[in-house]
Protein backbone atom coordinates (compact mmCIF):
# COMPACT_ATOMS: atom_id res chain seq x y z
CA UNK A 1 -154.63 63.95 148.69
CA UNK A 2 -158.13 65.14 148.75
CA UNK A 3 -161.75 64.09 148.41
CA UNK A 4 -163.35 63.90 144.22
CA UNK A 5 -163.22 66.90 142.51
CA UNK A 6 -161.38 69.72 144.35
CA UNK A 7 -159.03 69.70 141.45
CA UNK A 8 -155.71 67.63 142.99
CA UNK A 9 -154.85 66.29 139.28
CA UNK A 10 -155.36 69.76 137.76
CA UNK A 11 -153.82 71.18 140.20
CA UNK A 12 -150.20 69.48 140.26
CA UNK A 13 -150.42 69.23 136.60
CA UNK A 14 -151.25 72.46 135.87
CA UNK A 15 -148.28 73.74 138.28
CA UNK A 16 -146.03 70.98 136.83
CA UNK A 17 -146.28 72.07 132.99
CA UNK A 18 -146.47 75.72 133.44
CA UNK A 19 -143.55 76.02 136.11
CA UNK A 20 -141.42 73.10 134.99
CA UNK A 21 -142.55 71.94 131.59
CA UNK A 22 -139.04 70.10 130.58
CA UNK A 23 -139.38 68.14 133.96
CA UNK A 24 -143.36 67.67 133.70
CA UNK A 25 -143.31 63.73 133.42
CA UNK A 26 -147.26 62.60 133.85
CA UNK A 27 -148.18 58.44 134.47
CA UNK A 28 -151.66 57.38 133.75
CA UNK A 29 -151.66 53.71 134.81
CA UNK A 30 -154.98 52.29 134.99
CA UNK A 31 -155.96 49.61 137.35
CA UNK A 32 -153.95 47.74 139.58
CA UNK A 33 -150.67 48.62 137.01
CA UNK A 34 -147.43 46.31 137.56
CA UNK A 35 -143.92 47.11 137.87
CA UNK A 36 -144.17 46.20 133.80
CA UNK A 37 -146.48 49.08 133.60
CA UNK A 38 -144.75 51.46 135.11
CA UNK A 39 -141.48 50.77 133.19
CA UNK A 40 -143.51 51.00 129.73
CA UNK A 41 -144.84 54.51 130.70
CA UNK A 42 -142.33 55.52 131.72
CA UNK A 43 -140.33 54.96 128.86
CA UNK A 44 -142.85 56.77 126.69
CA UNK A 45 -143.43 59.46 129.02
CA UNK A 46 -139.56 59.92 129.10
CA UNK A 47 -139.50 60.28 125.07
CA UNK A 48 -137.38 57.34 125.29
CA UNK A 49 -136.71 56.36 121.31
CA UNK A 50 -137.87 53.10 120.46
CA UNK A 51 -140.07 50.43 121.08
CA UNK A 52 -139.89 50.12 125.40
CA UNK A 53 -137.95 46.73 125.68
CA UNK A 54 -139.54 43.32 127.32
CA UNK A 55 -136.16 42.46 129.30
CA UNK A 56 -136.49 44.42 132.45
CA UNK A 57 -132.80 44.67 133.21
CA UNK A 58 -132.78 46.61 129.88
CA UNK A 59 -135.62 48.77 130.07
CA UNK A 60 -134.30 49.70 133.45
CA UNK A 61 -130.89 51.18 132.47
CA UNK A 62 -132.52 53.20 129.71
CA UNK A 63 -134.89 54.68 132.51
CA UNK A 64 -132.75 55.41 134.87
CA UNK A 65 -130.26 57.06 132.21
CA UNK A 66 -133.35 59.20 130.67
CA UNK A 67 -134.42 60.27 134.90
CA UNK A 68 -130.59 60.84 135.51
CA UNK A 69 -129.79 63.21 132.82
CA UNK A 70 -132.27 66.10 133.50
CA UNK A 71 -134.11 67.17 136.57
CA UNK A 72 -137.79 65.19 136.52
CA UNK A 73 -141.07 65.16 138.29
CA UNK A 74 -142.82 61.88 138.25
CA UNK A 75 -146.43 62.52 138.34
CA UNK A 76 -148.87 59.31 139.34
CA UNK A 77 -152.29 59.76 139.48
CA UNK A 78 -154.60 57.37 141.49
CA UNK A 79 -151.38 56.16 143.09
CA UNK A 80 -153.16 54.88 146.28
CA UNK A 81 -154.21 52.04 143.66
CA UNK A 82 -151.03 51.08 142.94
CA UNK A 83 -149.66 47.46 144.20
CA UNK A 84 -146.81 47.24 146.34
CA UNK A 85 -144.55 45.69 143.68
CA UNK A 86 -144.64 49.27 141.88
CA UNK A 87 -143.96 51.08 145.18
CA UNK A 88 -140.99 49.14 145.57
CA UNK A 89 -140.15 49.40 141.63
CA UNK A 90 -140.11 54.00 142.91
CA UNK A 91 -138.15 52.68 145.43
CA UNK A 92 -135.72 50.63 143.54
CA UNK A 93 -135.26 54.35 140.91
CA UNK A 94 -135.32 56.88 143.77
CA UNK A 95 -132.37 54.82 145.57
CA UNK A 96 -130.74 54.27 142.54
CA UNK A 97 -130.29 57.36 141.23
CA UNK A 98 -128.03 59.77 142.79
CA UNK A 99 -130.27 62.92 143.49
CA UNK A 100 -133.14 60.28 144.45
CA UNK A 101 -136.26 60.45 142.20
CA UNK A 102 -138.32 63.47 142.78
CA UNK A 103 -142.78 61.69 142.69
CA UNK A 104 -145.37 63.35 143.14
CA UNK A 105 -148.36 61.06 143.73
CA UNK A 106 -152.40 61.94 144.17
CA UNK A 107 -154.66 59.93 146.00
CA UNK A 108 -158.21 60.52 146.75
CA UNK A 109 -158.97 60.86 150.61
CA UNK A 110 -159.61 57.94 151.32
CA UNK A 111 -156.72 56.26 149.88
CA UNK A 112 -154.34 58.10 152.53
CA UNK A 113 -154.49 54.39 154.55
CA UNK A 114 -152.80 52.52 151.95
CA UNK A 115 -150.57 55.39 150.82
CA UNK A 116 -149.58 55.98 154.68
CA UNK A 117 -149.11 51.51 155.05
CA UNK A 118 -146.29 51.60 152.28
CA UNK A 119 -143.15 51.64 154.62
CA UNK A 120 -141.04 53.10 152.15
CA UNK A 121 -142.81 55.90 151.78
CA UNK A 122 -142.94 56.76 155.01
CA UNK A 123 -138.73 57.85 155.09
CA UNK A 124 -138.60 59.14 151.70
CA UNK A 125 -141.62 61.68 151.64
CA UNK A 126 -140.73 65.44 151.85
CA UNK A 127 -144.37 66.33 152.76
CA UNK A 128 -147.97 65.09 152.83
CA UNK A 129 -150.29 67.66 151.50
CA UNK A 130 -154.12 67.52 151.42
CA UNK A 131 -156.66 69.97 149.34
CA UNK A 132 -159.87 70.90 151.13
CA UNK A 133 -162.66 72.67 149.25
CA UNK A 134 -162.98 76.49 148.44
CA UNK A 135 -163.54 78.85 151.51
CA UNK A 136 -166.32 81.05 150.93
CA UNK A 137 -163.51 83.67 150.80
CA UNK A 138 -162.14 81.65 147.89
CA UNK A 139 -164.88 81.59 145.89
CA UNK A 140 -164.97 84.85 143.86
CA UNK A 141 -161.50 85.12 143.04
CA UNK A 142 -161.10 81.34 142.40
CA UNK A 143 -164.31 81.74 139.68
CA UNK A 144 -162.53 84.58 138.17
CA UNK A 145 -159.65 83.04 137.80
CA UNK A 146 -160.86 79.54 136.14
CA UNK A 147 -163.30 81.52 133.70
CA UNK A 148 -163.22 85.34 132.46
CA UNK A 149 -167.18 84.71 132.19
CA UNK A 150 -167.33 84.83 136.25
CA UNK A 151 -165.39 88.21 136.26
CA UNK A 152 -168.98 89.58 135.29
CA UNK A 153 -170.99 88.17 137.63
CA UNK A 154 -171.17 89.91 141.52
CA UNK A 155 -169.58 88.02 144.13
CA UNK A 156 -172.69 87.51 146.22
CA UNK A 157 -174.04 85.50 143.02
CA UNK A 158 -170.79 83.74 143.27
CA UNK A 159 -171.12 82.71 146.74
CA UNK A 160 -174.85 81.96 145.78
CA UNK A 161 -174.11 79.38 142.87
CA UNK A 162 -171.21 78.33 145.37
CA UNK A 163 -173.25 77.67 148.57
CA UNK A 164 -176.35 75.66 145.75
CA UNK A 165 -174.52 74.48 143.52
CA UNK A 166 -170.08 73.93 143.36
CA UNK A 167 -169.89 73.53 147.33
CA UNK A 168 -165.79 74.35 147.18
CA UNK A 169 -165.64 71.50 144.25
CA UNK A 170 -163.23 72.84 141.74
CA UNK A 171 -165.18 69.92 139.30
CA UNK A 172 -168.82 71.39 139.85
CA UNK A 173 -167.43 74.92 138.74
CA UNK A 174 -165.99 73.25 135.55
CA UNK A 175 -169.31 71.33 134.87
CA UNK A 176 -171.34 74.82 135.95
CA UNK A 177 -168.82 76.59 133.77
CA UNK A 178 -168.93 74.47 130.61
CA UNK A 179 -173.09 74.52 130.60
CA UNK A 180 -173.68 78.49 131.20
CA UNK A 181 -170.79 78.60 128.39
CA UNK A 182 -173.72 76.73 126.02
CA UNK A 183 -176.15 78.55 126.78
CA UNK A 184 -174.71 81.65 126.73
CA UNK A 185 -174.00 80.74 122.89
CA UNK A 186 -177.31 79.01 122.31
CA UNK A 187 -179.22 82.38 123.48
CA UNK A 188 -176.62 84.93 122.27
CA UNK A 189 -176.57 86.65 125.64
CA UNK A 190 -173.26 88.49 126.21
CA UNK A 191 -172.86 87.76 129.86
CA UNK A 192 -174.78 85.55 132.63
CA UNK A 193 -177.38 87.33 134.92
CA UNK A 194 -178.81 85.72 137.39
CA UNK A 195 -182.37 84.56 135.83
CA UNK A 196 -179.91 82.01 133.39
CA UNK A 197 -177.27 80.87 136.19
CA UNK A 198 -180.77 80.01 138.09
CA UNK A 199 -182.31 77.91 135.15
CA UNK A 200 -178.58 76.29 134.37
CA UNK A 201 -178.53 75.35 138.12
CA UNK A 202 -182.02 73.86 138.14
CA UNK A 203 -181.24 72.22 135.16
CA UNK A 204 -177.77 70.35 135.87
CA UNK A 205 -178.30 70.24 139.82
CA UNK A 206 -179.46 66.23 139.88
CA UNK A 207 -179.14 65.80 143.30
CA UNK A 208 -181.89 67.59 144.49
CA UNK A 209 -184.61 65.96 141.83
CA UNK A 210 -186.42 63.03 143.40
C-alpha cells in the first residue's frame, strides 16, 4: 500500500520479473472486475492454451492445475477495487490448492479500509507492507539508480530538484527524468547542469502556476 506515485506497481513488478520471472504472474483487471474476470486473466496470464472456457467449473480445474504445477505469484493491481465476490474467488484457489496461493495485491493508501474489511484476508496475510516517499537520504542514490543521467549531477542538486520538484514521488522523478532526457537531445548537451534542470522544472512544475 502507499499513496500515488511512490512506485508500489513498479516496485513489486520489477522485483517479481527480475527475481522470479517463471513465477511473475501480473492481473490488470479494470473496474469493479468479477469472479469471471479474474478467471479469464488468469487463464491468459497462466499461458493457459486455448480459448479461456465460459463454464466456470471448467475454467477452474484448468487454473488451479496451471497454479499447482509451478511455484506462482499472483500480482493484482488496484486490488482495493476489487468486489468481494473476487476476494472470495482468491479465497476459494488459495484453500484449494495445497501450498495455498501465494497474492500479492497493491492498493493505494487509502484503499487500506476496504482491503483491511475483507475477513478473509485478515487470517491468510503474511504481512501488510506500506511505501512512504524517499528520505532526503534516499534521494541521491535512488536518482542514480533509476537514471545513469543523475549519476552526473551533485547530490545537493539532487536534493534541490527533490525538495521543488519529485517530493519522495518515485512518479515525479520518472516524469522529471523523461523531460531533461528531451531536452538534453533537443539541445545536444552531454549532461544536465543546473541552468536546464531549473528551466525543465519551471516548465513541467504545474502546480505552482496560477
Amino acid at each position: 500500500m502507499g499513496d500515488a506515485g511512490l512506485g508500489k506497481t513498479f516496485a513489486v513488478h520489477h522485483t517479481a520479473h527480475t527475481r522470479f520471472p517463471r513465477a511473475h504472474v501480473p492481473l490488470r483487471l479494470g473496474a469493479r472486475p468479477g469472479p469471471a474476470d479474474l478467471r479469464f486473466h488468469l487463464h491468459h496470464a497462466l499461458g493457459i492454451h486455448g480459448t479461456a472456457p465460459a463454464e466456470p467449473a471448467a475454467a477452474d480445474a484448468l487454473i488451479r492445475r496451471a497454479l499447482g504445477a509451478a511455484p506462482r505469484i499472483v500480482v493484482v493491481d488496484e486490488a482495493d477495487r476489487m468486489p468481494e465476490p473476487c476476494f472470495e474467488y482468491l479465497r476459494f484457489l488459495h484453500d484449494d490448492l495445497p501450498d495455498g496461493l501465494c497474492a500479492v495485491l497493491i492498493a493505494g493508501q487509502r484503499g487500506e479500509k476496504a482491503l483491511r474489511a475483507q475477513q478473509m484476508l485478515l487470517t491468510r496475510t503474511t504481512t501488510w507492507l506500506t511505501l512512504q516517499p524517499l528520505t532526503r537520504g534516499q534521494v541521491p542514490r535512488a536518482a542514480a539508480v533509476l537514471h545513469p543521467l543523475w549519476q552526473t549531477v551533485a547530490p545537493d542538486q539532487l536534493l534541490s530538484l527533490d525538495g521543488h520538484f519529485a517530493h519522495g514521488s518515485l512518479r515525479r522523478w520518472a516524469l522529471l527524468t523523461h523531460h531533461v532526457q528531451r531536452t538534453l537531445t533537443a539541445t545536444g548537451a552531454a549532461c544536465p547542469d543546473p541552468g536546464l534542470l531549473r528551466r525543465v522544472v519551471a516548465r513541467i512544475d504545474t502546480s505552482r502556476r496560477p
